[in-house]
N, C-alpha and C. Protein backbone atom coordinates (compact mmCIF):
# COMPACT_ATOMS: atom_id res chain seq x y z
N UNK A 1 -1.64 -0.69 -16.12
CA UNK A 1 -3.00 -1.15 -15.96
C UNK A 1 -3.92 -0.11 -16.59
N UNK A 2 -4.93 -0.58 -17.27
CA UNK A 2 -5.67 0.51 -17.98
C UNK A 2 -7.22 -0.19 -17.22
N UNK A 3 -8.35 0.93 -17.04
CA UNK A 3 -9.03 0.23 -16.06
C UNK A 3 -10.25 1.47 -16.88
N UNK A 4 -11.39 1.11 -16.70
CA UNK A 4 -12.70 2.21 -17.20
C UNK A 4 -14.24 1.12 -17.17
N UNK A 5 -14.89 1.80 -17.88
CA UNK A 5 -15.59 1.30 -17.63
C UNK A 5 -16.22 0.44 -19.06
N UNK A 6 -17.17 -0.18 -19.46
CA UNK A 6 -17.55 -1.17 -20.49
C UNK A 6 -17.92 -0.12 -21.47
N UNK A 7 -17.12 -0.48 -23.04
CA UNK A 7 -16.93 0.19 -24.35
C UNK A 7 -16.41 1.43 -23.57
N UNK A 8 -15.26 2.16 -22.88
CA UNK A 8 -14.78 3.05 -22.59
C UNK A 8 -13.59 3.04 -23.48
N UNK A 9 -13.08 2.00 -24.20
CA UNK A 9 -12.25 2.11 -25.20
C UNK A 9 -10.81 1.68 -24.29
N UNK A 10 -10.93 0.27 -23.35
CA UNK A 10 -10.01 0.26 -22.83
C UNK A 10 -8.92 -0.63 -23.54
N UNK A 11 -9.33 -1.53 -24.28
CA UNK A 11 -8.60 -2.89 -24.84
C UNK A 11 -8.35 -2.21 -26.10
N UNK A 12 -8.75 -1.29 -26.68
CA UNK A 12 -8.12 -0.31 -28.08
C UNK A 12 -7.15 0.38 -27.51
N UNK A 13 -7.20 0.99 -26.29
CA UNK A 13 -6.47 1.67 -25.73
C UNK A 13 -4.76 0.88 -25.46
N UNK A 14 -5.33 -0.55 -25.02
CA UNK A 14 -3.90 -1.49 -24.50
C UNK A 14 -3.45 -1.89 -25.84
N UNK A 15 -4.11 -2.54 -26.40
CA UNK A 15 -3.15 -2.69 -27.98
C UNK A 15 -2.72 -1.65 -28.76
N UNK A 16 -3.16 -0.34 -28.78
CA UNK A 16 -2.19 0.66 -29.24
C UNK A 16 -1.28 0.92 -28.61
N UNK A 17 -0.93 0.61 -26.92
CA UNK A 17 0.21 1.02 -26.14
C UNK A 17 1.38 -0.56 -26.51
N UNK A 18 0.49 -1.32 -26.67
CA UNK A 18 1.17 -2.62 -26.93
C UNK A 18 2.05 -2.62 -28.52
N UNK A 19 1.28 -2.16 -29.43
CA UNK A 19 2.14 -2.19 -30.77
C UNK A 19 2.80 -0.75 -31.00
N UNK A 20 3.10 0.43 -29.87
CA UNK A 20 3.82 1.24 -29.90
C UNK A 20 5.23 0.59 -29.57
N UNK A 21 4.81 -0.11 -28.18
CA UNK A 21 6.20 -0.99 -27.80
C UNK A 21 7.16 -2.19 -28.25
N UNK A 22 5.83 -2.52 -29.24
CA UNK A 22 6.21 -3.66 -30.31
C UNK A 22 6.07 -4.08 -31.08
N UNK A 23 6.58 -4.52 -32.09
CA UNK A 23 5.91 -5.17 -33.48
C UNK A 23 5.46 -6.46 -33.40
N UNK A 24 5.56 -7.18 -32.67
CA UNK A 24 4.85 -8.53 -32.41
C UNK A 24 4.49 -8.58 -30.94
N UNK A 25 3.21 -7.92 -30.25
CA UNK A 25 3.34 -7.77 -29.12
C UNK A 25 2.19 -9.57 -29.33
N UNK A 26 1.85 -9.45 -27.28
CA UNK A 26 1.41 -11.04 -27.47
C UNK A 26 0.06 -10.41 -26.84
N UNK A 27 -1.04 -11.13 -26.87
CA UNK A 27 -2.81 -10.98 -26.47
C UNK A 27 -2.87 -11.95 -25.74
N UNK A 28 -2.81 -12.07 -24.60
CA UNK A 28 -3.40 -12.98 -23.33
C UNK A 28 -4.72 -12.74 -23.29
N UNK A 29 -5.59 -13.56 -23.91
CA UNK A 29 -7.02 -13.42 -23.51
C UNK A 29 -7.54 -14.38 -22.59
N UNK A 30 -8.33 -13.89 -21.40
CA UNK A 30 -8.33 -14.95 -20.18
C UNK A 30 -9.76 -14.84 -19.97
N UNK A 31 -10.55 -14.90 -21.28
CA UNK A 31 -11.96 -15.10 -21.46
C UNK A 31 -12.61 -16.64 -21.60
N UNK A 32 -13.61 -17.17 -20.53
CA UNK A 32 -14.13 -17.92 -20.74
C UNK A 32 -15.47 -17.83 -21.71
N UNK A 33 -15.76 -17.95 -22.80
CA UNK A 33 -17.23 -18.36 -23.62
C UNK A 33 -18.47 -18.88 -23.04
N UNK A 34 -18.90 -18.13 -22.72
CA UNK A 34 -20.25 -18.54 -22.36
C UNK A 34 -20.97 -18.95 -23.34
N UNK A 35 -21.38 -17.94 -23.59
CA UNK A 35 -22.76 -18.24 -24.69
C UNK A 35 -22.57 -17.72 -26.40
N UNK A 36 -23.11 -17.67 -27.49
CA UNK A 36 -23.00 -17.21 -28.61
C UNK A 36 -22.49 -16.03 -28.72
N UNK A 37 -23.20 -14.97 -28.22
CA UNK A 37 -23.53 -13.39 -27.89
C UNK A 37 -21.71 -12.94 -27.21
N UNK A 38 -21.31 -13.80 -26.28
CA UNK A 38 -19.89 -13.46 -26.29
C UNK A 38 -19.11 -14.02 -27.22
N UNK A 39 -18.90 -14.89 -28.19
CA UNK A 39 -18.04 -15.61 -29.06
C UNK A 39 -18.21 -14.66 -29.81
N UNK A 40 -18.79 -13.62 -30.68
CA UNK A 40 -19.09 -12.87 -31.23
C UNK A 40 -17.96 -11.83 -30.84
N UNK A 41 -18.43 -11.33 -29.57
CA UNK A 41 -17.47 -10.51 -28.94
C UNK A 41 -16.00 -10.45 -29.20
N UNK A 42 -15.67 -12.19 -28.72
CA UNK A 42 -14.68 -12.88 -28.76
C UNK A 42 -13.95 -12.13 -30.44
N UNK A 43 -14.52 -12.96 -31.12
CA UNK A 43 -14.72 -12.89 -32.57
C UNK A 43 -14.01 -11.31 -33.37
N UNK A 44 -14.36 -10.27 -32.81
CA UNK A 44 -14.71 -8.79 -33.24
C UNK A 44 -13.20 -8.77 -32.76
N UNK A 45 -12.80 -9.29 -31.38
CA UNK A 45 -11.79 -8.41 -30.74
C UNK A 45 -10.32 -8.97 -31.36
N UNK A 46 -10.77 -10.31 -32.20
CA UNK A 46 -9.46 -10.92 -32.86
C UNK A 46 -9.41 -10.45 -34.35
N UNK A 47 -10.84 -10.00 -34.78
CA UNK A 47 -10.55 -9.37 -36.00
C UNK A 47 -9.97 -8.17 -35.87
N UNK A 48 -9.69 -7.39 -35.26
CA UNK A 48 -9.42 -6.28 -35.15
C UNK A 48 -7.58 -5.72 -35.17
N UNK A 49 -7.55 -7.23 -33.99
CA UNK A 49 -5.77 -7.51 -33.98
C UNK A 49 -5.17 -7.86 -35.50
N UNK A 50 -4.33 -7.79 -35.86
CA UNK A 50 -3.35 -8.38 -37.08
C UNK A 50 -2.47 -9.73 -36.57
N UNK A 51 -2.17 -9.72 -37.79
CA UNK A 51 -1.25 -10.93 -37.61
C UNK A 51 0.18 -10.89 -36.94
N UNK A 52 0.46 -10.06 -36.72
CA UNK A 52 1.47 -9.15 -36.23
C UNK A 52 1.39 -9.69 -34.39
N UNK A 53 0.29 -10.33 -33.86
CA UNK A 53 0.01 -10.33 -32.67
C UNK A 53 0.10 -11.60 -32.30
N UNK A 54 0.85 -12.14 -31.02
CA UNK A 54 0.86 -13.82 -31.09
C UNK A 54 -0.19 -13.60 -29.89
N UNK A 55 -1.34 -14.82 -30.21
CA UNK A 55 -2.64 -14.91 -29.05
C UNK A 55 -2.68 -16.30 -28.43
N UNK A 56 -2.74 -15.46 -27.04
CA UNK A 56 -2.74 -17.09 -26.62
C UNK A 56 -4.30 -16.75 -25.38
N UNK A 57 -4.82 -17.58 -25.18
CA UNK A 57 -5.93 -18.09 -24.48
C UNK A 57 -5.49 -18.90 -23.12
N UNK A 58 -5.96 -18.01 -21.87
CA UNK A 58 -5.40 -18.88 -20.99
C UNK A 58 -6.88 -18.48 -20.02
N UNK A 59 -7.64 -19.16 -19.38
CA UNK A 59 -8.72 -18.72 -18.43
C UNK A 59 -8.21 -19.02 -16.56
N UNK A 60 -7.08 -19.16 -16.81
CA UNK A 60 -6.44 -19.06 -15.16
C UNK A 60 -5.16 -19.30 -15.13
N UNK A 61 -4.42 -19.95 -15.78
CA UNK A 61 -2.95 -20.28 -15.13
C UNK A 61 -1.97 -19.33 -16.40
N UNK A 62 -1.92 -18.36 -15.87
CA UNK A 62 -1.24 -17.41 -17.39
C UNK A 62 0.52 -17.64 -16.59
N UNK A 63 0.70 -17.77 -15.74
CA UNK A 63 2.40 -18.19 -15.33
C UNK A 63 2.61 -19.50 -16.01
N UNK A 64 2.08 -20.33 -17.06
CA UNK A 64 2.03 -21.40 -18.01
C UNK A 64 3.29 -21.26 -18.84
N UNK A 65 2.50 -19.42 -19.19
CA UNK A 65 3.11 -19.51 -21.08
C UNK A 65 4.51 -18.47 -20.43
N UNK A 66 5.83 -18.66 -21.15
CA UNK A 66 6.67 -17.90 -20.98
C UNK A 66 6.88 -16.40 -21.89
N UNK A 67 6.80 -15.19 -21.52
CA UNK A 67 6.45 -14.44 -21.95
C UNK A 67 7.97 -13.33 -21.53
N UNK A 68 8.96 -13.78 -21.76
CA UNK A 68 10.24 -13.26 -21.70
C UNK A 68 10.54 -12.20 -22.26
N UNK A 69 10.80 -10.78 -22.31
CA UNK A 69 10.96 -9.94 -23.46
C UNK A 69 10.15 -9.49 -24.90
N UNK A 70 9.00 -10.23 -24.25
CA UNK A 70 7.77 -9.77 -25.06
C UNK A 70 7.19 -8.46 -24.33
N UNK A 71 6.19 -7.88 -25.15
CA UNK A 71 4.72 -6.77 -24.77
C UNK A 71 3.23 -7.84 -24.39
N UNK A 72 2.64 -7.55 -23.35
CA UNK A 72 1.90 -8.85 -23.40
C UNK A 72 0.70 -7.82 -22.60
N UNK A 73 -0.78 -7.51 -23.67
CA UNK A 73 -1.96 -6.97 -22.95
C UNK A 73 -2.38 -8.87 -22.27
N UNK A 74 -3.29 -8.23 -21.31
CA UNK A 74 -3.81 -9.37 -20.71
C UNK A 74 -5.05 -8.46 -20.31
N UNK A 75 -5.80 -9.27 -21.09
CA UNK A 75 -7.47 -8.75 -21.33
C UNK A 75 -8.43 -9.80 -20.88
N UNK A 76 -8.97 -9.47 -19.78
CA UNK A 76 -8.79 -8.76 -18.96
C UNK A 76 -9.11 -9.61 -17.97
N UNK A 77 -8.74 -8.56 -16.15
CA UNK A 77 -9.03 -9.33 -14.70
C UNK A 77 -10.04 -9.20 -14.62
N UNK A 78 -11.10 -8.94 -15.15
CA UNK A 78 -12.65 -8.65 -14.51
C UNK A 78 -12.89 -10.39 -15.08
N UNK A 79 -12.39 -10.40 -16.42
CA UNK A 79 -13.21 -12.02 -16.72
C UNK A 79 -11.60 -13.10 -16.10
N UNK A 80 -10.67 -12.61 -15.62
CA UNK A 80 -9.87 -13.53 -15.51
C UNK A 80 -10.17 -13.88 -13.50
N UNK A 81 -10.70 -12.67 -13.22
CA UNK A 81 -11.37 -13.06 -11.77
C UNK A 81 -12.78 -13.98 -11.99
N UNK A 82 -13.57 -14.22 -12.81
CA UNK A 82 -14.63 -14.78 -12.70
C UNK A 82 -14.64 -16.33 -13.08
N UNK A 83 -12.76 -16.69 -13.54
CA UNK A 83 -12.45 -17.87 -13.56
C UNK A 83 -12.14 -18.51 -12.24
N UNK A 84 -11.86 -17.82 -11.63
CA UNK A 84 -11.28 -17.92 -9.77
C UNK A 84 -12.57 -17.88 -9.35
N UNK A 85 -13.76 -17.30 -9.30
CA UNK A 85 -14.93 -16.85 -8.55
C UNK A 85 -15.21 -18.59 -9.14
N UNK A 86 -15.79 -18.65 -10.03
CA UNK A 86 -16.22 -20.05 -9.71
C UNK A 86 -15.60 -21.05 -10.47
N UNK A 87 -15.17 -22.47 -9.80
CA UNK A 87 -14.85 -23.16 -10.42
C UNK A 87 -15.27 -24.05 -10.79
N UNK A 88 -15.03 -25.05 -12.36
CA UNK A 88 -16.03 -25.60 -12.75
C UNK A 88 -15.18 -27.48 -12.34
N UNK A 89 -16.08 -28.13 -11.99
CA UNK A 89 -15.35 -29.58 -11.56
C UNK A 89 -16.47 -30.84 -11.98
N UNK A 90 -15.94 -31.48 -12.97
CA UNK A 90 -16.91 -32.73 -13.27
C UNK A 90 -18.51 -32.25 -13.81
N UNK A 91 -18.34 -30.76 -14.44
CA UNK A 91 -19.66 -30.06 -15.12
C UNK A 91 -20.51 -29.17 -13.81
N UNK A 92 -20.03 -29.38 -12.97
CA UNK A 92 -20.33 -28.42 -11.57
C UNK A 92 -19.98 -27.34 -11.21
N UNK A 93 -20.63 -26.48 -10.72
CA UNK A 93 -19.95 -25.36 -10.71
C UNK A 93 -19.99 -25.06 -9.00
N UNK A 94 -18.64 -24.41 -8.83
CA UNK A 94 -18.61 -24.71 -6.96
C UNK A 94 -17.89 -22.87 -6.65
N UNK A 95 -18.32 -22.55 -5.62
CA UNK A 95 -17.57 -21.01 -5.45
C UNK A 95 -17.18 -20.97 -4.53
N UNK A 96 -15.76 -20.64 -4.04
CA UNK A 96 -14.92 -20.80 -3.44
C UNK A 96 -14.92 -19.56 -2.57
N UNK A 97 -14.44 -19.45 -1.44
CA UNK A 97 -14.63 -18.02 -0.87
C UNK A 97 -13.88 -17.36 -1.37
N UNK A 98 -14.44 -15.85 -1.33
CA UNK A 98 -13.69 -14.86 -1.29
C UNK A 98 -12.25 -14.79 -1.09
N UNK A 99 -12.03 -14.88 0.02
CA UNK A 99 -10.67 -14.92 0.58
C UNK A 99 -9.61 -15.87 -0.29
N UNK A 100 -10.18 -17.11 -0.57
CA UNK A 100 -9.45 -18.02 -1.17
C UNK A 100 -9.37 -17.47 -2.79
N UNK A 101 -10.35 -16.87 -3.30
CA UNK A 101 -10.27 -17.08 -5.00
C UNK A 101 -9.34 -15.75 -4.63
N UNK A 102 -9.49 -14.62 -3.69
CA UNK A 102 -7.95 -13.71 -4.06
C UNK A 102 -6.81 -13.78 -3.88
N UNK A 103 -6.48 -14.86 -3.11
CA UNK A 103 -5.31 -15.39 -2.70
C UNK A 103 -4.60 -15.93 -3.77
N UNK A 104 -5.60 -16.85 -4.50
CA UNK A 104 -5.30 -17.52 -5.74
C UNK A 104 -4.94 -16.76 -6.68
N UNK A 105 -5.56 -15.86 -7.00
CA UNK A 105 -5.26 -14.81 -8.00
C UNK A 105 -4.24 -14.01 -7.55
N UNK A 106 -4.11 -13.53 -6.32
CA UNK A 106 -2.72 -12.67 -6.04
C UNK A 106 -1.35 -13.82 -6.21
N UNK A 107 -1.59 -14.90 -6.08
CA UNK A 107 -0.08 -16.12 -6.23
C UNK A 107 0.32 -16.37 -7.59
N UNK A 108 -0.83 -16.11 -8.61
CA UNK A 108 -1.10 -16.56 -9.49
C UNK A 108 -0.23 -15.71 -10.60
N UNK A 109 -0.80 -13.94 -10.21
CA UNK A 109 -0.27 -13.18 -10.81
C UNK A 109 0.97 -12.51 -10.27
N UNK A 110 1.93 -13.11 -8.96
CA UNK A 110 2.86 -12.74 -8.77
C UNK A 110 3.86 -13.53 -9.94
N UNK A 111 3.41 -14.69 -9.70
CA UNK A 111 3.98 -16.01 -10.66
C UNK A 111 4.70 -15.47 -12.54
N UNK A 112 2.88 -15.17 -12.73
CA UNK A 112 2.77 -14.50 -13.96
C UNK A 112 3.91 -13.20 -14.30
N UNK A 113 4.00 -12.33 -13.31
CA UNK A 113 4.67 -10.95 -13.72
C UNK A 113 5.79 -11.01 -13.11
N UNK A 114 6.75 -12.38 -12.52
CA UNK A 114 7.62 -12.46 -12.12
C UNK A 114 8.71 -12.70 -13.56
N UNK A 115 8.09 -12.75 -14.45
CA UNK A 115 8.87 -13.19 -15.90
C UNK A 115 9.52 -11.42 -15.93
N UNK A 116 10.44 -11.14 -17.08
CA UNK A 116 10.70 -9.79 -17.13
C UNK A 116 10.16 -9.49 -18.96
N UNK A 117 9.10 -8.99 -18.11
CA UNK A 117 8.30 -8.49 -19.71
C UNK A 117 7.86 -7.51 -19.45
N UNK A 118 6.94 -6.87 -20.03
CA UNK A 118 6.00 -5.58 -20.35
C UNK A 118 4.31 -5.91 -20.34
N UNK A 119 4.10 -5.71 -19.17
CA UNK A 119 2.48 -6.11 -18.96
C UNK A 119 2.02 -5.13 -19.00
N UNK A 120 0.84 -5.33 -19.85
CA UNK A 120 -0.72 -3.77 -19.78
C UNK A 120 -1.89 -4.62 -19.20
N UNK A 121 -1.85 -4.67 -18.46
CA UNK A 121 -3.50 -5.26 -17.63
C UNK A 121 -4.54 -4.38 -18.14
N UNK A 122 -5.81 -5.11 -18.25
CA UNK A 122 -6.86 -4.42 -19.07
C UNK A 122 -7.96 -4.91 -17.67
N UNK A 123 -8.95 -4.04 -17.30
CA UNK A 123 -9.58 -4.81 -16.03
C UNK A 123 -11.21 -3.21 -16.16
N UNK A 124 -11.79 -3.44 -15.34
CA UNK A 124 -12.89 -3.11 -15.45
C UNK A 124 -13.12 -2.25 -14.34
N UNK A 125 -13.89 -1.54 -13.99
CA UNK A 125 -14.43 -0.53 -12.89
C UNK A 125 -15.57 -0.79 -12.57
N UNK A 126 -15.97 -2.10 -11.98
CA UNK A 126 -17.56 -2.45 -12.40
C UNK A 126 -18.16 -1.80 -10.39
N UNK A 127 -17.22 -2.08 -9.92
CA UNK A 127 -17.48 -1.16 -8.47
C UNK A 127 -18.40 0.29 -8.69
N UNK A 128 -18.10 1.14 -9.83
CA UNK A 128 -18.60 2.11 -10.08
C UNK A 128 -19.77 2.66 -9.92
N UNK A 129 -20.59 1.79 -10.34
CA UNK A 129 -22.31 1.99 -10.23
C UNK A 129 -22.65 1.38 -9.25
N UNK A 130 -23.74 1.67 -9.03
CA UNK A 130 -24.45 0.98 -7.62
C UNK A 130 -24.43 -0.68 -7.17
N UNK A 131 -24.54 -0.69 -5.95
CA UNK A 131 -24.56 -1.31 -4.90
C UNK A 131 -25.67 -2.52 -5.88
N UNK A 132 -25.55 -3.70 -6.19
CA UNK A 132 -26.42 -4.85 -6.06
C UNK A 132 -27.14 -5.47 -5.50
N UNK A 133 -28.35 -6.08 -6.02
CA UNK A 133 -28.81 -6.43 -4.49
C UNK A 133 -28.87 -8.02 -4.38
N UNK A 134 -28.10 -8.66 -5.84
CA UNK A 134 -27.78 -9.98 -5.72
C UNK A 134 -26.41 -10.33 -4.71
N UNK A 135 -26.69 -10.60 -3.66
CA UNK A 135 -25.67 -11.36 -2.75
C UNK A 135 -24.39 -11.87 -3.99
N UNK A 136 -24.32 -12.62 -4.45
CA UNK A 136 -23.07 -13.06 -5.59
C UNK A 136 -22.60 -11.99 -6.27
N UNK A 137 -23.16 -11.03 -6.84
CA UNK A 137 -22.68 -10.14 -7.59
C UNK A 137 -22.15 -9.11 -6.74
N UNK A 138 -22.60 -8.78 -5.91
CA UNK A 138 -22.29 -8.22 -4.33
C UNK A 138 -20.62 -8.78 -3.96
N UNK A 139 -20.31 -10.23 -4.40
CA UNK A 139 -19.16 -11.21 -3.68
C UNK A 139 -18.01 -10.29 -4.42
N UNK A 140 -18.72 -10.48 -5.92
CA UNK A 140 -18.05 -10.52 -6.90
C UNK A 140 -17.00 -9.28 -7.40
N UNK A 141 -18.07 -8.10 -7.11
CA UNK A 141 -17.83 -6.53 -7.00
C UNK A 141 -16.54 -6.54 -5.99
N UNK A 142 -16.48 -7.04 -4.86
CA UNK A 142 -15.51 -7.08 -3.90
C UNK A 142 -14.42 -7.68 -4.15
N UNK A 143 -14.41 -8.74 -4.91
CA UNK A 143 -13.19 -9.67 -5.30
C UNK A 143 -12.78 -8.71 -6.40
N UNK A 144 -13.63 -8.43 -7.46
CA UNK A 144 -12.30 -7.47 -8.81
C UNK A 144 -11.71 -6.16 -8.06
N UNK A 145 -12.54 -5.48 -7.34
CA UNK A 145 -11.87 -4.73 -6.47
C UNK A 145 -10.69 -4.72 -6.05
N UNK A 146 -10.67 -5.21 -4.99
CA UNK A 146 -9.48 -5.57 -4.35
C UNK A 146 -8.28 -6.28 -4.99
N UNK A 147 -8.75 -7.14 -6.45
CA UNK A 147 -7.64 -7.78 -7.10
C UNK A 147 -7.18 -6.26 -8.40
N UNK A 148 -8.26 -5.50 -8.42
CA UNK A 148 -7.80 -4.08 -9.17
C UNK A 148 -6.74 -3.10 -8.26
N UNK A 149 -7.32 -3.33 -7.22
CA UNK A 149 -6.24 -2.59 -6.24
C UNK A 149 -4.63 -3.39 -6.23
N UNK A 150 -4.83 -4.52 -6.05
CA UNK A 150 -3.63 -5.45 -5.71
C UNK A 150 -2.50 -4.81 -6.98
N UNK A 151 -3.49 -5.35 -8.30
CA UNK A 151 -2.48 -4.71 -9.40
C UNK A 151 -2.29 -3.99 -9.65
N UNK A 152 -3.05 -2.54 -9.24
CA UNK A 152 -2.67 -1.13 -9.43
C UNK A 152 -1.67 -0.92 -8.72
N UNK A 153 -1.32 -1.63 -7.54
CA UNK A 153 -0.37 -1.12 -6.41
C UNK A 153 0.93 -1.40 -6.82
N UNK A 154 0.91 -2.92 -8.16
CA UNK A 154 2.57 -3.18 -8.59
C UNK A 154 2.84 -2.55 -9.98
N UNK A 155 1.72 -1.52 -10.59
CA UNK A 155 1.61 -1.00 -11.71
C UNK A 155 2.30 -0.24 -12.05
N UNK A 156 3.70 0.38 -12.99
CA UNK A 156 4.28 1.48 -13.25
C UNK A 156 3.15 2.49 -13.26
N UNK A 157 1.77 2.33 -13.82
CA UNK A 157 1.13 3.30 -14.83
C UNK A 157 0.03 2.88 -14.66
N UNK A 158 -1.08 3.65 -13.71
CA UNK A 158 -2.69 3.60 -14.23
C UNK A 158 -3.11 4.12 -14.93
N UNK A 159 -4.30 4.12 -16.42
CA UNK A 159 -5.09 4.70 -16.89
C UNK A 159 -6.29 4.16 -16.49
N UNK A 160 -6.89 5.49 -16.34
CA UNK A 160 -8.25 4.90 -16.09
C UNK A 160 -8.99 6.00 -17.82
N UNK A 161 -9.92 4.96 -18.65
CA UNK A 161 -10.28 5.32 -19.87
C UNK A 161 -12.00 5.72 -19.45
N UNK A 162 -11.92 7.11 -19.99
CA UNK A 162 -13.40 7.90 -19.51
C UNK A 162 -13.78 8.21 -21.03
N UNK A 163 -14.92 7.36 -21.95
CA UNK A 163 -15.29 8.15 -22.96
C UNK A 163 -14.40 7.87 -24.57
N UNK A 164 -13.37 6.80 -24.04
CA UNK A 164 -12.66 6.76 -25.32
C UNK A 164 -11.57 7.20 -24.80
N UNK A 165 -11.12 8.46 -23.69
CA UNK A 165 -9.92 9.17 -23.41
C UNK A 165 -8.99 8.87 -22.26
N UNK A 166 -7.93 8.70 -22.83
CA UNK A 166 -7.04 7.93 -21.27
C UNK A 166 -6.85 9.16 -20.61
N UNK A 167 -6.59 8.51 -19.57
CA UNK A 167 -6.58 9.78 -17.95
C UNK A 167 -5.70 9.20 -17.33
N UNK A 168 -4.57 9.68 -17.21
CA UNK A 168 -3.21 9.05 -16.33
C UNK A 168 -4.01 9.30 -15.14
N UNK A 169 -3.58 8.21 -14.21
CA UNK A 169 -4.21 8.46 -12.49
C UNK A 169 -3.19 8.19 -11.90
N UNK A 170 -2.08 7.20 -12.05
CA UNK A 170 -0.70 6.95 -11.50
C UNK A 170 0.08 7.08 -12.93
N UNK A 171 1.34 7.29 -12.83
CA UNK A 171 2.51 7.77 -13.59
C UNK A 171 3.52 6.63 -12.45
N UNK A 172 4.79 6.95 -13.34
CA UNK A 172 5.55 5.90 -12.99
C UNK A 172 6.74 7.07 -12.45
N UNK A 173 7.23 7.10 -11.43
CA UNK A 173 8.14 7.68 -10.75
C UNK A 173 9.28 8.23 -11.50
């Protein structure tokens, strides 16, 4: 799991650990598109990959794609929790509790990493800075949390990326 904070150089960080381990590693991107301003984003982070990289797009059910003996970044739980935080039904958007969207996500990603592959989780530290004073964003801070903890806890390997520079925080036994 590689974890820091926004432009800390975390998703440069997972695809160089990813094409050390492989020559065709795979890009789970579990980004929903909002608006222009992220497609862009979107955009930058696929130019950057080669062809060398098989990409697949999944915004919640990543135990879908079989990922057997592959390298597979999965970029990232901060936007792959905000597919669980709210769900969209008949153009509606409905938010599910707490309790339930981590449940979902902890079943979800047992499912997912029950395959025997090589996962680099890419996820965010957005807990870091202060306290909110929007009630939702408040929900929200608490749910990547605790789903950052969940996966740090089955992680060979935390980095947490300060500045561009990885910082081992867990090592693998």
């Amino acid at each position: 799991m590689i974890t820091g904070g926004q432009r800390s150089g975390k998703s440069t960080e997972a695809e160089k650990m990813a094409l050390h381990l492989s020559k065709n590693p795979v890009y789970v991107a579990t980004a929903h598109i909002w608006d222009e301003e992220f497609r862009q984003r979107v955009i930058k982070h696929k130019e950057r990959r080669g062809p060398e990289w098989t990409n697949i797009e999944e915004e919640r059910y990543l135990s879908r794609h079989d990922i057997t003996g592959r390298v597979a970044v999965i970029d990232c739980i901060t936007l792959w929790c905000t597919n669980f935080f709210f769900n969209r039904h008949n153009n509606e958007w409905e938010q599910p509790s707490i309790d339930e969207a981590l449940k979902e996500l902890k079943e979800e990603f047992d499912r997912f990493t029950n395959q025997e592959a090589t996962f680099i989780f890419v996820t965010n530290e957005i807990g870091s800075g202060g306290v909110s004073e929007n009630a939702i964003q408040r929900k929200f801070t608490d749910l990547e949390g605790w789903m950052n903890q969940y996966v740090a806890s089955k992680a060979d390997e935390v980095i947490l990326m300060v500045s561009g520079i990885p910082v081992k925080i867990k090592e693998q036994l």
